[in-house]
C-alpha atoms as a PDB file:
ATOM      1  CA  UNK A   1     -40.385 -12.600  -0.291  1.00  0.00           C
ATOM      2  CA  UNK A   2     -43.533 -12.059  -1.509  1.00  0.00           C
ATOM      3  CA  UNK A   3     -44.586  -8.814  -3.563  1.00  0.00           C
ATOM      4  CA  UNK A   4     -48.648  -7.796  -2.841  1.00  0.00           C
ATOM      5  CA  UNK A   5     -50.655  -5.828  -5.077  1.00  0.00           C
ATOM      6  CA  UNK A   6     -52.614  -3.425  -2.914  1.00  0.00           C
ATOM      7  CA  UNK A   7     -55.010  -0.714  -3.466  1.00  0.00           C
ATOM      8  CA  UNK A   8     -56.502   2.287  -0.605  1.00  0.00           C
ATOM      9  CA  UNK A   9     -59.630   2.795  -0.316  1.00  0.00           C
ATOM     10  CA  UNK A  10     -59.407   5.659  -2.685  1.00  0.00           C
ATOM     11  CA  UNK A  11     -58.489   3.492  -5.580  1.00  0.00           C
ATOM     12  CA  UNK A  12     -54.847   3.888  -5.790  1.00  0.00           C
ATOM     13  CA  UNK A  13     -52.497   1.166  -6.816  1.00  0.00           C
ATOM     14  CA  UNK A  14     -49.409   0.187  -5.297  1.00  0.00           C
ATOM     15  CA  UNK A  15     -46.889  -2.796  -4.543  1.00  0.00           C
ATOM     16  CA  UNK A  16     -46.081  -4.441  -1.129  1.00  0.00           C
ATOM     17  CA  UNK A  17     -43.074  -6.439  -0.198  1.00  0.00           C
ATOM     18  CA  UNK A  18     -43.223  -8.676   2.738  1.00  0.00           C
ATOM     19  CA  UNK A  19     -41.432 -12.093   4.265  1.00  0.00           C
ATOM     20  CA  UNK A  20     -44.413 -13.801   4.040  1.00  0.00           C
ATOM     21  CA  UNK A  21     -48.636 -13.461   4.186  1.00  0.00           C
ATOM     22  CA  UNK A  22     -48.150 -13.544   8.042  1.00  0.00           C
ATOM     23  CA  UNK A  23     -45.785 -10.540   7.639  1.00  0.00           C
ATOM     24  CA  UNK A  24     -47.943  -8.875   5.758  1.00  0.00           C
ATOM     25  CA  UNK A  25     -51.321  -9.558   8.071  1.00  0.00           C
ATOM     26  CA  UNK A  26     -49.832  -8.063  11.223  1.00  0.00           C
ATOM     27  CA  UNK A  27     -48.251  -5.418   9.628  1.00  0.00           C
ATOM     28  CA  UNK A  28     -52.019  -4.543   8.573  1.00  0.00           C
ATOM     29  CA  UNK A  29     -53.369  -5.138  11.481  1.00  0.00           C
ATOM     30  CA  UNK A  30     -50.831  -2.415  13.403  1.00  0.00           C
ATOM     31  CA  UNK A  31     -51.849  -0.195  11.018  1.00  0.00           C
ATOM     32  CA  UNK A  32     -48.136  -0.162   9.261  1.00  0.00           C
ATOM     33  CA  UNK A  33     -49.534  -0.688   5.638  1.00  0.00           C
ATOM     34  CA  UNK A  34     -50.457   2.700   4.428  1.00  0.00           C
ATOM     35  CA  UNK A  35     -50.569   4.385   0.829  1.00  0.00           C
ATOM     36  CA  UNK A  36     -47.764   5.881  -0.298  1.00  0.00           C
ATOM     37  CA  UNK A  37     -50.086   8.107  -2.529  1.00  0.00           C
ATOM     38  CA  UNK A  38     -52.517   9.497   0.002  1.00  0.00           C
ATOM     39  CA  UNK A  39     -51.609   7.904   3.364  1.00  0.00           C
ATOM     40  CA  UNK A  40     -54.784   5.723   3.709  1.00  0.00           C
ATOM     41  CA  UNK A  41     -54.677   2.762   5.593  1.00  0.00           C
ATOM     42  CA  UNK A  42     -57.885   1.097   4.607  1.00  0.00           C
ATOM     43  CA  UNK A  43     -55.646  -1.173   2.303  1.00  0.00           C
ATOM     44  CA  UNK A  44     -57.129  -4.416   0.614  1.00  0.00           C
ATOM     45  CA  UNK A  45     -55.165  -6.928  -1.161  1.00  0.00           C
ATOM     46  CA  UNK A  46     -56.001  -7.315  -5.004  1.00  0.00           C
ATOM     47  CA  UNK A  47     -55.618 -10.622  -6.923  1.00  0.00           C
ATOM     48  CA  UNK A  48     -52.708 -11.490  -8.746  1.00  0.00           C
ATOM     49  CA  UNK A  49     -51.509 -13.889 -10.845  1.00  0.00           C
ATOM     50  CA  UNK A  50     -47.801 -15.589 -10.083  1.00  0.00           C
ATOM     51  CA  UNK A  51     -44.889 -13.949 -12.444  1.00  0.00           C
ATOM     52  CA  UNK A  52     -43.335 -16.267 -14.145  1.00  0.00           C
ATOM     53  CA  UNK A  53     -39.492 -15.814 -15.513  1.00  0.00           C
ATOM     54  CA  UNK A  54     -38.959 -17.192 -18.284  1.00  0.00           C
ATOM     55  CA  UNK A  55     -36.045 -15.260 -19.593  1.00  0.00           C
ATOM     56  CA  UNK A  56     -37.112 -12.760 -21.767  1.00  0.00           C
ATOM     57  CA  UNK A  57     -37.110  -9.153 -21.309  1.00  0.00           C
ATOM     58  CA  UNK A  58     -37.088  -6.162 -23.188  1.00  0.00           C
ATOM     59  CA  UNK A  59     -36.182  -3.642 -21.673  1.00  0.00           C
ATOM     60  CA  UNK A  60     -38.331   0.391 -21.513  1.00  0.00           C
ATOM     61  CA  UNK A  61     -37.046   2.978 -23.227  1.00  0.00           C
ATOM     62  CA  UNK A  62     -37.385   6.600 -22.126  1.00  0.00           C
ATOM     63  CA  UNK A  63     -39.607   6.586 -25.702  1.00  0.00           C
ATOM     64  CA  UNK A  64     -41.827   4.439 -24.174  1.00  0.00           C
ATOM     65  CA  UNK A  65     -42.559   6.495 -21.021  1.00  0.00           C
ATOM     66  CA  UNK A  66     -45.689   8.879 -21.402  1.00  0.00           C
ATOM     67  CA  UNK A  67     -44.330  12.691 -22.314  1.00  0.00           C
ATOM     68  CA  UNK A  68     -46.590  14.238 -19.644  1.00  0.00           C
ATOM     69  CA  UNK A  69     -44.298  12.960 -16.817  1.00  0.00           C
ATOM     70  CA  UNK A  70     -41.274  13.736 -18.683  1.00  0.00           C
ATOM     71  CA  UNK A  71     -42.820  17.046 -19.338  1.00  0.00           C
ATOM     72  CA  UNK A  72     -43.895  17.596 -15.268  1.00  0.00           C
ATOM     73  CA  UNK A  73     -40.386  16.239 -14.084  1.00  0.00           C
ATOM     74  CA  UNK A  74     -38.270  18.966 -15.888  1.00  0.00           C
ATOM     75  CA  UNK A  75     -41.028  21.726 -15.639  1.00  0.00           C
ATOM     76  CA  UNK A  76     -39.769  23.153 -12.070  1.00  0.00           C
ATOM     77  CA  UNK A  77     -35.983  22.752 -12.819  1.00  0.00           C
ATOM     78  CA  UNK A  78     -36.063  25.342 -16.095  1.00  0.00           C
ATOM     79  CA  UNK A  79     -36.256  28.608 -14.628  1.00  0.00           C
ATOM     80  CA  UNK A  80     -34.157  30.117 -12.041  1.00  0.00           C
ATOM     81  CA  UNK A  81     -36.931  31.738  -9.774  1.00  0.00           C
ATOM     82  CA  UNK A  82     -39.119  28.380 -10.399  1.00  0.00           C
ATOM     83  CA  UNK A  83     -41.083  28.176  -7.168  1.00  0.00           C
ATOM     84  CA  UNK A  84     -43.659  25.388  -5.722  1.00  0.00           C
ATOM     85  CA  UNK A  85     -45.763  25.650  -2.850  1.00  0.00           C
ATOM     86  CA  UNK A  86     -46.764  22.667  -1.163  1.00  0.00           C
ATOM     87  CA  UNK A  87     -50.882  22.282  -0.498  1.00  0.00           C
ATOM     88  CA  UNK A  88     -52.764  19.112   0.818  1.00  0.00           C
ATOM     89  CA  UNK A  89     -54.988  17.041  -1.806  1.00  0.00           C
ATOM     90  CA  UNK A  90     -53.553  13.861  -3.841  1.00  0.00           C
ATOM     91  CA  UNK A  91     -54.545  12.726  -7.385  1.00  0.00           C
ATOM     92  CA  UNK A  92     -57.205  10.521  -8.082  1.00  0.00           C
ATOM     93  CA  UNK A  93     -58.461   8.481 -10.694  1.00  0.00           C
ATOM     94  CA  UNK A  94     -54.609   7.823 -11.761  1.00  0.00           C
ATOM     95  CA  UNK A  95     -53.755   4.424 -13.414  1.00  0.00           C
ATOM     96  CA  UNK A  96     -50.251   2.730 -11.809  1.00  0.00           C
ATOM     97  CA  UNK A  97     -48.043   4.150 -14.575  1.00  0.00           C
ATOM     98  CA  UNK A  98     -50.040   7.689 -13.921  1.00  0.00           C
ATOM     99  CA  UNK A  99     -49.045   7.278 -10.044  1.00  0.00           C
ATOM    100  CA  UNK A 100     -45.837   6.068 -10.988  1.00  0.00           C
ATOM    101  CA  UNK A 101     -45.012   9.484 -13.506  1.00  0.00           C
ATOM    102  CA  UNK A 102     -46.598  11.660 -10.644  1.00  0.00           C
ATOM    103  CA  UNK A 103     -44.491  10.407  -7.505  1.00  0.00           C
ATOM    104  CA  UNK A 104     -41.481  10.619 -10.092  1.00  0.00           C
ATOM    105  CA  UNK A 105     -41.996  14.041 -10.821  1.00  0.00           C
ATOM    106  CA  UNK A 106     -42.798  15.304  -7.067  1.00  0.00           C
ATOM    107  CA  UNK A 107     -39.340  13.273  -5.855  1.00  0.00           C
ATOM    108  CA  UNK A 108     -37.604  14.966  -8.777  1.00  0.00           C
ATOM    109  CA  UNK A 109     -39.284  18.683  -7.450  1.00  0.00           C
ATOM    110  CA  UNK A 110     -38.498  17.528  -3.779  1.00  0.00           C
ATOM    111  CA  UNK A 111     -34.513  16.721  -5.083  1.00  0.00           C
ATOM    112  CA  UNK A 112     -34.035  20.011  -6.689  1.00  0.00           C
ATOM    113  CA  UNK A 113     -35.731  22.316  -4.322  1.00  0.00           C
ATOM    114  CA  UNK A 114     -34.872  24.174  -1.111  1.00  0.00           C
ATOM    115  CA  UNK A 115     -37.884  23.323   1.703  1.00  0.00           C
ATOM    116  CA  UNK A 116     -38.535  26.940   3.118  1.00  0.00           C
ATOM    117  CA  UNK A 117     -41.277  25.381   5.238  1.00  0.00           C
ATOM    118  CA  UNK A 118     -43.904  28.209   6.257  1.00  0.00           C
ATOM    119  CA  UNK A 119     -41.910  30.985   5.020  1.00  0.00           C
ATOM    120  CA  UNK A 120     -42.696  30.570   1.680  1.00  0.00           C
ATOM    121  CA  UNK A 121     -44.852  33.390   0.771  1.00  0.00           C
ATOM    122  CA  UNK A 122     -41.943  35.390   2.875  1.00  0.00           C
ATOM    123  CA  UNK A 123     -39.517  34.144   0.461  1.00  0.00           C
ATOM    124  CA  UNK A 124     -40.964  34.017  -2.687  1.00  0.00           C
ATOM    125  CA  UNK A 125     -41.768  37.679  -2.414  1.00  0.00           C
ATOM    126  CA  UNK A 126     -37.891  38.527  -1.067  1.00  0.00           C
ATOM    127  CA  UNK A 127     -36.383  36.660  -4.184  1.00  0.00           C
ATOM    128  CA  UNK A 128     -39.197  38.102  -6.648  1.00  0.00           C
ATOM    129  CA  UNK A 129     -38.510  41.536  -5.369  1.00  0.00           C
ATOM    130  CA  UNK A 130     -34.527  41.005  -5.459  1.00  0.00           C
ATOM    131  CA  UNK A 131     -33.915  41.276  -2.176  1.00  0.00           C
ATOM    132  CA  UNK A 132     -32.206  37.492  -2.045  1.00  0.00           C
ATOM    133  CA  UNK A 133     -31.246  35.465  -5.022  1.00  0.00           C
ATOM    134  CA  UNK A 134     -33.728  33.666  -6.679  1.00  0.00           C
ATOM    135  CA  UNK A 135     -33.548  29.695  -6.577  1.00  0.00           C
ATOM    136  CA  UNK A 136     -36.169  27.169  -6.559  1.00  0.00           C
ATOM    137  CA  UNK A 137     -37.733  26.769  -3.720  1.00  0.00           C
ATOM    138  CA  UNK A 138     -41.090  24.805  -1.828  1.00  0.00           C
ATOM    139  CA  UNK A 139     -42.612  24.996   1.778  1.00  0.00           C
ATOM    140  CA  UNK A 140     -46.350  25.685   2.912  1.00  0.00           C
ATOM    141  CA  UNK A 141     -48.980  28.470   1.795  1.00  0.00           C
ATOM    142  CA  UNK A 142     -52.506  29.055   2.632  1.00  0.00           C
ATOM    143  CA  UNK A 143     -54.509  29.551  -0.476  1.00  0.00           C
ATOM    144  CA  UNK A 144     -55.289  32.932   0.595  1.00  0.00           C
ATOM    145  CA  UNK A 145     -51.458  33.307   0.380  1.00  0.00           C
ATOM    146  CA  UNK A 146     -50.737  31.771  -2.450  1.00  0.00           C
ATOM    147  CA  UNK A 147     -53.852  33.502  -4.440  1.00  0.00           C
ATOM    148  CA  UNK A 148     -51.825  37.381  -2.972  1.00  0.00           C
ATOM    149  CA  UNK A 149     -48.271  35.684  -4.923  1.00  0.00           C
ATOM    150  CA  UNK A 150     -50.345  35.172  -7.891  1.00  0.00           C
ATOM    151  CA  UNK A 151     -52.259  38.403  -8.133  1.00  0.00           C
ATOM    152  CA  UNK A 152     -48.396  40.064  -7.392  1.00  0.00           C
ATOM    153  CA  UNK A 153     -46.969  38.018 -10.745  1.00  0.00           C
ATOM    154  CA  UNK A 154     -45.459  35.741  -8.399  1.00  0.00           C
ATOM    155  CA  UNK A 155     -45.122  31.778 -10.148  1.00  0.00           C
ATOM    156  CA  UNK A 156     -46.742  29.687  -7.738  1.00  0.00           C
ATOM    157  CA  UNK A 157     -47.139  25.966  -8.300  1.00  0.00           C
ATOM    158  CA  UNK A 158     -49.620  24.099  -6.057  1.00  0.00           C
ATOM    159  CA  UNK A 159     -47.954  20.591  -5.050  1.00  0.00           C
ATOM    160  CA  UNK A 160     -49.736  17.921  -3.072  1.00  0.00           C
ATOM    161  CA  UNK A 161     -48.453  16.588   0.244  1.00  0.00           C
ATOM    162  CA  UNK A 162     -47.573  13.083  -0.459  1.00  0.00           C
ATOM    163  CA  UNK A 163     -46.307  11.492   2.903  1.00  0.00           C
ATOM    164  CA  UNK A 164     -43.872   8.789   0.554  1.00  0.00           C
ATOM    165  CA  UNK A 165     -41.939  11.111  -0.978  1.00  0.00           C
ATOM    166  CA  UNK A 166     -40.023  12.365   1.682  1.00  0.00           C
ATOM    167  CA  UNK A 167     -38.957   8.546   2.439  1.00  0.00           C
ATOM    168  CA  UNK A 168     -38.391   5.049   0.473  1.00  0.00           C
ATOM    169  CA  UNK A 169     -41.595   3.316   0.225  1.00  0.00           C
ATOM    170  CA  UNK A 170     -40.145   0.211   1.912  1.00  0.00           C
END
């Protein structure tokens, strides 16, 4: 097996796992390689250096994680009419343990959510109003939509669309 470091064309890190260099070439070459953080497939392989085992490890401690992401993950899961809507645009400039926090905190969002799809705005307004219970829930908004929510004290929570989160990254 051998584990690639790879990075998109818009600078985001990521690992690969493949049977061999072969493996990975013609999966590039179909266009199966893709970011996990923004769906590029202009992917380029970076250099690494071979990991060597030598038997010591110590292991990482929730202490040693950085607070943001800890702070992001249990953000949407503390009030009862917590809502997210889901917009296009992914992160940039993010270092791998940034990337690493985010796509944490959007599969934690994505876990504890209901997916309303397009009927978001219908639904956020419905449990804001009373008329169904509130729970947490995500789909799609326009901006023009999610700008009326706002404006109606309606919490609204822009989220990008990460096409890896849905799915394992193998």
């Amino acid at each position: 097996m051998k584990v690639l470091n790879l990075q998109c064309a818009h600078q985001h890190s990521f690992e690969g796992w493949f049977a061999s260099e072969d493996d990975f070439q013609s999966q590039l070459s179909r266009g199966l390689v893709e970011c996990p953080m923004c769906a590029d497939k202009s992917i380029q392989k970076l250099p690494s250096a071979p990991r060597l085992n030598l038997g010591v490890h110590e292991p990482t401690s929730a202490a040693s994680q950085p607070a943001a992401s800890q702070a992001v993950a249990q953000g949407p899961a503390q009030g009862a009419g917590s809502n997210a809507v889901a917009t296009t645009g992914t992160p940039t400039g993010m270092g791998q343990a940034e990337q690493a926090a985010f796509l944490k905190a959007v599969r934690h969002v994505m876990a504890h959510t209901e997916d309303v799809g397009e009927r978001f705005a219908e639904q956020a307004r419905r449990m804001h109003y009373g008329e169904v219970e509130a729970r947490s829930i995500r789909g799609q908004a326009s901006a023009r939509e999610a700008v009326e929510l706002i404006e109606e004290g309606i919490d609204v929570m822009p989220l990008p669309l990460l096409p890896g989160v849905k799915e394992t990254l193998q």
